[in-house]
N, C-alpha and C. Protein backbone atom coordinates (compact mmCIF):
# COMPACT_ATOMS: atom_id res chain seq x y z
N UNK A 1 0.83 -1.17 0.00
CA UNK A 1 0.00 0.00 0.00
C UNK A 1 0.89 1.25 0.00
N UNK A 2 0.37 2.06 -0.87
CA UNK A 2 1.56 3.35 -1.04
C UNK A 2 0.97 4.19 0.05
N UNK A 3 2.06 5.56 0.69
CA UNK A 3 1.80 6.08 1.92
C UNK A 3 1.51 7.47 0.69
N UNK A 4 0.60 8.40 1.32
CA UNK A 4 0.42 9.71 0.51
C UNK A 4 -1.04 9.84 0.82
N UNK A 5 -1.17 11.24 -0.16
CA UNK A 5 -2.31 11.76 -0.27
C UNK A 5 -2.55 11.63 -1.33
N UNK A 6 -3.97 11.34 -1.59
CA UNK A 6 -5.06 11.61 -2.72
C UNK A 6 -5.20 12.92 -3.41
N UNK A 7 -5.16 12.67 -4.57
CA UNK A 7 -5.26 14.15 -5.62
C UNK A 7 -7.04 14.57 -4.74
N UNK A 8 -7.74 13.74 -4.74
CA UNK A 8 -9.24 14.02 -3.89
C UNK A 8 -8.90 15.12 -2.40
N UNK A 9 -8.03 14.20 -1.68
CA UNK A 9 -7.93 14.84 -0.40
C UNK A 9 -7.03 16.28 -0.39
N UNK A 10 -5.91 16.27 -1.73
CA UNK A 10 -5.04 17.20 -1.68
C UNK A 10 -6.28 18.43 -2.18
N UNK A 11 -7.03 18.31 -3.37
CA UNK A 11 -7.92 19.42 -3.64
C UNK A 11 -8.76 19.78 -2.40
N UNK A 12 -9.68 19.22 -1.51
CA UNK A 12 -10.53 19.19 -0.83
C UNK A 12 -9.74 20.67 0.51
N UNK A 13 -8.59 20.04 0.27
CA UNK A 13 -7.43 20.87 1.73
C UNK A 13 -7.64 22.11 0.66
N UNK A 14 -7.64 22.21 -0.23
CA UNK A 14 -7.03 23.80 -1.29
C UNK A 14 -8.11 24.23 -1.11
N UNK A 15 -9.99 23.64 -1.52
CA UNK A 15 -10.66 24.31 -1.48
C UNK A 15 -10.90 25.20 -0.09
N UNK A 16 -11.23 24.19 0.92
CA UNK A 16 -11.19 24.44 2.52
C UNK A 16 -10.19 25.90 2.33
N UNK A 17 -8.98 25.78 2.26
CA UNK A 17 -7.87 26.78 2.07
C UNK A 17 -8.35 28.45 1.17
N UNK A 18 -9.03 28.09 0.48
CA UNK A 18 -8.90 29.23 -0.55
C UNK A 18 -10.71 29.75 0.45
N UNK A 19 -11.55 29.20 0.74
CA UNK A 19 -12.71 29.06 1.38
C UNK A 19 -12.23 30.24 2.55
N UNK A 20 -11.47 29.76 3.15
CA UNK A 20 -11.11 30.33 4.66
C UNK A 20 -10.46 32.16 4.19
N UNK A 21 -9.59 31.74 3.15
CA UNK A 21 -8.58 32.69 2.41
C UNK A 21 -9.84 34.08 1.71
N UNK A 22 -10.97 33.81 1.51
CA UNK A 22 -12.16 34.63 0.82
C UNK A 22 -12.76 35.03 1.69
N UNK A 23 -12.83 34.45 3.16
CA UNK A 23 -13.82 34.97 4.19
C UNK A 23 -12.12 36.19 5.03
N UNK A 24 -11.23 35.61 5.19
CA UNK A 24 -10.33 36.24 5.51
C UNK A 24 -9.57 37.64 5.38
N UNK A 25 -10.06 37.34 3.91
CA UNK A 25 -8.91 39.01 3.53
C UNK A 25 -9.51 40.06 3.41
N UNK A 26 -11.16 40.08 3.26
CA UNK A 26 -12.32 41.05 3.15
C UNK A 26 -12.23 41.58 4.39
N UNK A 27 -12.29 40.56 5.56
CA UNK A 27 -12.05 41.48 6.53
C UNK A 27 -11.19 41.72 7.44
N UNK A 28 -9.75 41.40 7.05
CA UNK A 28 -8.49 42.23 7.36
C UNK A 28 -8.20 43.36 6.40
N UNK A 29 -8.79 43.39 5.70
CA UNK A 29 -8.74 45.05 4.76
C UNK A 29 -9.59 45.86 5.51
N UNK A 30 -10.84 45.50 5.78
CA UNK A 30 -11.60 46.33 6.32
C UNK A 30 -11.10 46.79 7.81
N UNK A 31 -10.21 46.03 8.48
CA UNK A 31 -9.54 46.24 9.52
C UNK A 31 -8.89 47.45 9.26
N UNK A 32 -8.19 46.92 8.60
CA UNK A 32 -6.87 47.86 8.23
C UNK A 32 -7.67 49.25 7.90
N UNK A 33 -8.16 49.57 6.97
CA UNK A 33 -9.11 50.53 6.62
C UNK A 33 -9.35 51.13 7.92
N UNK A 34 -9.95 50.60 8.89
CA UNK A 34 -10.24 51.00 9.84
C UNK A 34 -9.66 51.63 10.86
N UNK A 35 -8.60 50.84 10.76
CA UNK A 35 -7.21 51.57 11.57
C UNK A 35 -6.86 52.61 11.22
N UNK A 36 -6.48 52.79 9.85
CA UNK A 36 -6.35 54.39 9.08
C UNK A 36 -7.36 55.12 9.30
N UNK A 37 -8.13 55.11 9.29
CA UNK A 37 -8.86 55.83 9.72
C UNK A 37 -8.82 56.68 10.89
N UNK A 38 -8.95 55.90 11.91
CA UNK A 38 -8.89 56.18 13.66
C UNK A 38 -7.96 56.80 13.36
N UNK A 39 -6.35 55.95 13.02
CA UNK A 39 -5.37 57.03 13.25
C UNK A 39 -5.59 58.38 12.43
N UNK A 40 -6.36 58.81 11.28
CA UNK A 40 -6.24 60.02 10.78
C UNK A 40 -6.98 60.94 11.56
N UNK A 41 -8.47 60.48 12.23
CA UNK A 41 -9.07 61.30 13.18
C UNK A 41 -7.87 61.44 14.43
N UNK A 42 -7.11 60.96 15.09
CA UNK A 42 -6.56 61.10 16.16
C UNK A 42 -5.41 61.98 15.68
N UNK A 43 -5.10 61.92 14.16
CA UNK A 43 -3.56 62.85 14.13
C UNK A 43 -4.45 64.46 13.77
N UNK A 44 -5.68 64.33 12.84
CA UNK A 44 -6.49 65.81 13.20
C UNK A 44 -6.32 66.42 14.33
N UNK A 45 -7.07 65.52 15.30
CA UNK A 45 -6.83 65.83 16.70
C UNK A 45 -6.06 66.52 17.67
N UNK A 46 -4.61 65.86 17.19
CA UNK A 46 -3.94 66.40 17.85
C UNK A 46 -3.46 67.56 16.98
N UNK A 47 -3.26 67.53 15.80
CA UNK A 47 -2.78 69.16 15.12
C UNK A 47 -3.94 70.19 15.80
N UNK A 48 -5.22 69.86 15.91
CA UNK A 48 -6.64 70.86 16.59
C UNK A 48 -6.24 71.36 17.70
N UNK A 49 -5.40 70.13 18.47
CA UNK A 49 -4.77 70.80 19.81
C UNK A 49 -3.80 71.92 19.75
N UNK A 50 -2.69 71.30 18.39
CA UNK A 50 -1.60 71.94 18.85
C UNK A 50 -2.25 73.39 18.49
N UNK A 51 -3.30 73.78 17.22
CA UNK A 51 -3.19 75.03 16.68
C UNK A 51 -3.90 75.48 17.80
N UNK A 52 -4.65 75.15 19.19
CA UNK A 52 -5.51 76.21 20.17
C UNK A 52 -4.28 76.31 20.78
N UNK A 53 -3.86 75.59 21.17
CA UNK A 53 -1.89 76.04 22.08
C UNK A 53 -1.44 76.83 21.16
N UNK A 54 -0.86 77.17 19.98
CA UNK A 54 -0.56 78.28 19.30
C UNK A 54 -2.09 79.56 19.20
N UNK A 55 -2.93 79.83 19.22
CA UNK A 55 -4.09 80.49 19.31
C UNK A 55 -3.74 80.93 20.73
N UNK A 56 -3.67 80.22 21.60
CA UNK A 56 -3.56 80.55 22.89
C UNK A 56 -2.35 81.45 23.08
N UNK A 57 -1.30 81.06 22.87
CA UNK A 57 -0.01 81.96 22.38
C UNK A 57 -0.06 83.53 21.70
N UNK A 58 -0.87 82.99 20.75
CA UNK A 58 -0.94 84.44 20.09
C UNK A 58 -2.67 85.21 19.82
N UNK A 59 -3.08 85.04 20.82
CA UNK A 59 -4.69 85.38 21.02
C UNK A 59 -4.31 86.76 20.66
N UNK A 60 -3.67 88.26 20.74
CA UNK A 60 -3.63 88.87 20.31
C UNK A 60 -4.02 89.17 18.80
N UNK A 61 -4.13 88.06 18.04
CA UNK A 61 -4.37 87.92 16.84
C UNK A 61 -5.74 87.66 16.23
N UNK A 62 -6.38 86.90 16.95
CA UNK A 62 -7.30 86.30 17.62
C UNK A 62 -8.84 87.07 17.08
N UNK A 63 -9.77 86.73 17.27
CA UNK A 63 -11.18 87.33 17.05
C UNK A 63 -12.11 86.29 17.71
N UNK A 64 -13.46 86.83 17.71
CA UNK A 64 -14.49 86.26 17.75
C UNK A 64 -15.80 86.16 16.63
N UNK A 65 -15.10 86.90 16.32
CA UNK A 65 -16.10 87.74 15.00
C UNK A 65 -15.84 86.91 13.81
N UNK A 66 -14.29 86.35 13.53
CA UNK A 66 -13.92 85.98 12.24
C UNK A 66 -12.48 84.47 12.54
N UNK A 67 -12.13 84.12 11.49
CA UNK A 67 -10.87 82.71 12.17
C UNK A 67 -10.17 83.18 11.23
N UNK A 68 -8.75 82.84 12.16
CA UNK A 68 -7.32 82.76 11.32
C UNK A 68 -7.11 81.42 10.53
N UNK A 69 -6.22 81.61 10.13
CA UNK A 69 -5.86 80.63 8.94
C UNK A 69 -4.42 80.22 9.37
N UNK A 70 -3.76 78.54 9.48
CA UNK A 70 -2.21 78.57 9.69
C UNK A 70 -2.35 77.21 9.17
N UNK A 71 -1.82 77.03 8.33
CA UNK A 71 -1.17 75.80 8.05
C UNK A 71 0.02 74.69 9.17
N UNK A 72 -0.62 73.44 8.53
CA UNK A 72 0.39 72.46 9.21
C UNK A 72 1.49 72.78 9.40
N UNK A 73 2.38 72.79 8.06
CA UNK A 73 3.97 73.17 7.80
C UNK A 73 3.85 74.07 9.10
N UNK A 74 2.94 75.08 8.65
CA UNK A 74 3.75 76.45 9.89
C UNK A 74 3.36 76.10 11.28
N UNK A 75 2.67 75.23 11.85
CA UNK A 75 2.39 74.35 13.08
C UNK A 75 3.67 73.69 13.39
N UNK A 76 4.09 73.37 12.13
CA UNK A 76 5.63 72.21 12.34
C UNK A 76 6.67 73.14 12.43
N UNK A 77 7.18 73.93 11.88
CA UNK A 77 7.98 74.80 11.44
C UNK A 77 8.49 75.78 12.87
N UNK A 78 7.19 76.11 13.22
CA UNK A 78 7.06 77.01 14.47
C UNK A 78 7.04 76.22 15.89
N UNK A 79 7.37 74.79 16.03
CA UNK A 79 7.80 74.00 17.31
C UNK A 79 6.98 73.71 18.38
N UNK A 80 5.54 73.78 17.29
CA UNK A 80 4.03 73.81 17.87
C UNK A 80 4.17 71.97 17.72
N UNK A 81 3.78 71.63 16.60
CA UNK A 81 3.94 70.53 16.16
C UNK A 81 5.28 69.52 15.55
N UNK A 82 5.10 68.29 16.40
CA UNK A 82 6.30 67.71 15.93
C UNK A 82 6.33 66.92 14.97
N UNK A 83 7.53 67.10 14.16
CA UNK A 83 7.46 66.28 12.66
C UNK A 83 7.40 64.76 12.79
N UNK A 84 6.78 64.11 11.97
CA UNK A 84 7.21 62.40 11.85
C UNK A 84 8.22 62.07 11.48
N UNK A 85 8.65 61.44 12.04
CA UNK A 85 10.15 60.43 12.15
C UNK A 85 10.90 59.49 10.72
N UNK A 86 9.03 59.28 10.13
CA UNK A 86 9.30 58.71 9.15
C UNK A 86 8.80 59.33 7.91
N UNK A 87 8.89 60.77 7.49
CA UNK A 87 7.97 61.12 6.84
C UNK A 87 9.27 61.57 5.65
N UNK A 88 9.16 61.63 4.33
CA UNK A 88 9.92 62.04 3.13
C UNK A 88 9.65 63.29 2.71
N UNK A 89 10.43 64.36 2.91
CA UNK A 89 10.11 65.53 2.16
C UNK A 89 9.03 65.91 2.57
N UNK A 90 8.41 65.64 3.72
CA UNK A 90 7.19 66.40 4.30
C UNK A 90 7.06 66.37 5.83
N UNK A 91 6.17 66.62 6.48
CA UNK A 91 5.96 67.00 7.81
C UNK A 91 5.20 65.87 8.77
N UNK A 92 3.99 65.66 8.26
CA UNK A 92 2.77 64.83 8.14
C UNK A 92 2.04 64.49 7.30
N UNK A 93 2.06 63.17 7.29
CA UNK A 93 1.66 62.18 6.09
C UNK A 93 0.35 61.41 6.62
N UNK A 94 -1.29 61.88 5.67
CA UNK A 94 -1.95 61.17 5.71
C UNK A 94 -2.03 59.93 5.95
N UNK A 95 -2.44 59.21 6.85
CA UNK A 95 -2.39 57.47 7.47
C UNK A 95 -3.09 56.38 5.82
N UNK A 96 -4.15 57.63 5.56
CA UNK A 96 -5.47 56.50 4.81
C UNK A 96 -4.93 56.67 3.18
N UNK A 97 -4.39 58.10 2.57
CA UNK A 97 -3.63 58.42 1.25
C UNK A 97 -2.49 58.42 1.05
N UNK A 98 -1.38 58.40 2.26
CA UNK A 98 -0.20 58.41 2.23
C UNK A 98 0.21 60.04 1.40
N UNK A 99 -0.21 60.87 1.55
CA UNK A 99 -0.20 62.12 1.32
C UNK A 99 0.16 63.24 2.27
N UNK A 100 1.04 63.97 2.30
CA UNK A 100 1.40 64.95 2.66
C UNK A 100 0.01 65.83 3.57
N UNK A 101 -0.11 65.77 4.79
CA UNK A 101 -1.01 66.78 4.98
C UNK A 101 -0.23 68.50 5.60
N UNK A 102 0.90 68.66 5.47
CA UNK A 102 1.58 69.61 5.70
C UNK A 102 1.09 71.01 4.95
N UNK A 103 0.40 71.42 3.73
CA UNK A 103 -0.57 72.11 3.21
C UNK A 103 -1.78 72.35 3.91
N UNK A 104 -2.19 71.22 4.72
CA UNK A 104 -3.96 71.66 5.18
C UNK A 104 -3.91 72.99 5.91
N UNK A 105 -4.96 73.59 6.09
CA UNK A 105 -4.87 74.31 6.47
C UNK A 105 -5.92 74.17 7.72
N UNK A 106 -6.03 75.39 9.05
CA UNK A 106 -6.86 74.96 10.40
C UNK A 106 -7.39 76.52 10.86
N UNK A 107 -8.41 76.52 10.68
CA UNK A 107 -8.77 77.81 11.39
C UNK A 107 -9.33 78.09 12.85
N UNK A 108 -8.38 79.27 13.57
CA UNK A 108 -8.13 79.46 14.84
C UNK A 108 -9.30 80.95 14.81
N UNK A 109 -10.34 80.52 16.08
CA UNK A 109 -10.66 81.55 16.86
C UNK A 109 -11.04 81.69 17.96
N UNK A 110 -11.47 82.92 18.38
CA UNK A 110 -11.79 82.56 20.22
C UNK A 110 -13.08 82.65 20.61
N UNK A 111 -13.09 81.43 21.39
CA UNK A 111 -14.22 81.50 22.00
C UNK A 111 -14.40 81.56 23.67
N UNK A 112 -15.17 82.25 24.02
CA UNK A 112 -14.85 82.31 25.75
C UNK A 112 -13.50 82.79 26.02
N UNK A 113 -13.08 83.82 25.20
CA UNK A 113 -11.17 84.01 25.39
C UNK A 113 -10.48 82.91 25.87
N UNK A 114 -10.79 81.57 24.68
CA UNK A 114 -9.68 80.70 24.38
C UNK A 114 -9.70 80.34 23.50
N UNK A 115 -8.20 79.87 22.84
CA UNK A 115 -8.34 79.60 21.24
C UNK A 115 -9.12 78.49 20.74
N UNK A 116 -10.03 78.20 19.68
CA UNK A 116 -10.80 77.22 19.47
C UNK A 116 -10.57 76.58 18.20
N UNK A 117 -10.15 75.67 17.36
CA UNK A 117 -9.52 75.41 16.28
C UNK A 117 -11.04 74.56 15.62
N UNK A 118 -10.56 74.45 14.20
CA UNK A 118 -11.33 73.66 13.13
C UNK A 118 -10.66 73.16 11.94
N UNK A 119 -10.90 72.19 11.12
CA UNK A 119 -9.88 71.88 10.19
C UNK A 119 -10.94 72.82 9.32
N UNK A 120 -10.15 73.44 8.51
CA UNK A 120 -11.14 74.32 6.79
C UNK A 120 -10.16 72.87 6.24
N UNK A 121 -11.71 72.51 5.88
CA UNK A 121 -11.57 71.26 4.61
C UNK A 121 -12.84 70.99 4.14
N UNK A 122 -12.79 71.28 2.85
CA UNK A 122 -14.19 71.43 1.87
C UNK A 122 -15.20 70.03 1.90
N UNK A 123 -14.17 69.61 0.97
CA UNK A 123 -14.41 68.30 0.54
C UNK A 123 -14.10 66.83 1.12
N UNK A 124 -13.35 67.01 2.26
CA UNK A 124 -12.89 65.62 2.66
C UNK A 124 -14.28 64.76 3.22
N UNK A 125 -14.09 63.04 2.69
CA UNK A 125 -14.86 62.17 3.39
C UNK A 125 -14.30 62.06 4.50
N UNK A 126 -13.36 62.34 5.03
CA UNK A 126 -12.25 61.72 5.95
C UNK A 126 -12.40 62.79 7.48
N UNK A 127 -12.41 64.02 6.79
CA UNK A 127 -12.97 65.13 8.27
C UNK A 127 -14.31 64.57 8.77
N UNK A 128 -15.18 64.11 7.25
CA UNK A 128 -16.67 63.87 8.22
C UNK A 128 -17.00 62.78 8.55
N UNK A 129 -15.84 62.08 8.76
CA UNK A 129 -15.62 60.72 9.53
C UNK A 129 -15.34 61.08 10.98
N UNK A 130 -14.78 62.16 10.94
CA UNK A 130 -14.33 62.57 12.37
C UNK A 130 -14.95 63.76 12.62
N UNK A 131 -16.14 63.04 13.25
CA UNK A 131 -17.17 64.09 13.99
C UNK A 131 -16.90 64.91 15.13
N UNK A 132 -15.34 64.85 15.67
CA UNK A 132 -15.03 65.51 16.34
C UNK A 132 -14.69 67.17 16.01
N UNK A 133 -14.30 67.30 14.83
CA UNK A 133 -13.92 68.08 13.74
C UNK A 133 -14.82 69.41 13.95
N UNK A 134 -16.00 68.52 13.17
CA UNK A 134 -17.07 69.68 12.87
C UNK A 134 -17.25 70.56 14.28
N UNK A 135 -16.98 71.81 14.23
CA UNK A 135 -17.27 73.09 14.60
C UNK A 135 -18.55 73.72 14.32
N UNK A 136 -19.79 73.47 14.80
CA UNK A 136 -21.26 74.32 13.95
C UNK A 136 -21.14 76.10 14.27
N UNK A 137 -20.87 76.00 15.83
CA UNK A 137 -20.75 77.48 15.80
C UNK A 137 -19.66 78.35 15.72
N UNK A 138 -18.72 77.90 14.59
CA UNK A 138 -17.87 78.96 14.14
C UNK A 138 -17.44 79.90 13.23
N UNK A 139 -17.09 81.12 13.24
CA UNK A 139 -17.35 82.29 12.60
C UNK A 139 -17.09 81.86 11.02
N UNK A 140 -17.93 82.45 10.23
CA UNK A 140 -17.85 81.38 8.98
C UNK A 140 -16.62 82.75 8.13
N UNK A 141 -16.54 83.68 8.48
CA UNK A 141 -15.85 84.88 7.94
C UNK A 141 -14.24 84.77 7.92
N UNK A 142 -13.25 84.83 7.10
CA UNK A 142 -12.08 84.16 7.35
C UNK A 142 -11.17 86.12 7.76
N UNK A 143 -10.29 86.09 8.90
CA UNK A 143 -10.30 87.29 9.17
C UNK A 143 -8.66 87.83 8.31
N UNK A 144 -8.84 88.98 8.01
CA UNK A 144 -7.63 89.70 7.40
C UNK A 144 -6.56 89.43 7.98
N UNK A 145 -5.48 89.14 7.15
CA UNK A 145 -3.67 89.24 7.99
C UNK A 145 -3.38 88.05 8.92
């Protein structure tokens, strides 16, 4: 009697295999997906922080009436925000596009005389994933200088 496997039993293991392999990878992508995500709401987050700690700094600048405008770069640049470790030719790198978010821009104003931040972002699916973001009552007027 020969010792082995059956071409029957060897397919039966592949299907089982490829079976497990189709329920599997749908949702470790969606994981993953998911993870980028979180992390992009949590790195918003913390740039929201750093720009009311700079707002707070320079409230002289400040309104209630209208919001400033400062970019990432100048968040990074100015020792508000710290750069990534691993980032190429940029500052901060989107988790979910792998894109540069060092351009975005965050608008600072005061509320209760303290600085109150918002991301200005038109179009992103990705801000209105992060319902932390949205600002309803802030000055919709972008202020001079």
């Amino acid at each position: 009697m020969k010792k082995g496997f059956t071409l029957i039993e060897l397919l039966a293991v592949i299907v089982i295999l490829a079976l497990l392999a189709t329920i599997a990878v749908p949702s470790a992508i969606a994981i993953s997906t998911s993870i980028k995500k979180n992390l992009y709401c949590e790195k918003v987050d913390m740039l929201l922080i750093d720009a009311e700690r700079w707002g707070d700094e320079h409230s002289s600048r400040l309104s209630e009436d209208c919001y400033y405008e400062i970019k990432v770069e100048d968040l990074v640049e100015q020792g508000i925000t710290k750069k990534e470790n691993d980032t190429k030719g940029s500052y901060i790198i989107n988790p979910v596009t792998n894109e540069a978010m060092d351009k975005n821009v965050i608008g600072i104003y005061l509320k209760n005389k303290r600085a109150t931040a918002f991301y200005v972002e038109t179009n992103s699916e990705l801000i209105d994933a992060c319902d932390k973001v949205v600002v309803s009552d802030r000055p919709t007027t972008k202020c001079n200088g």
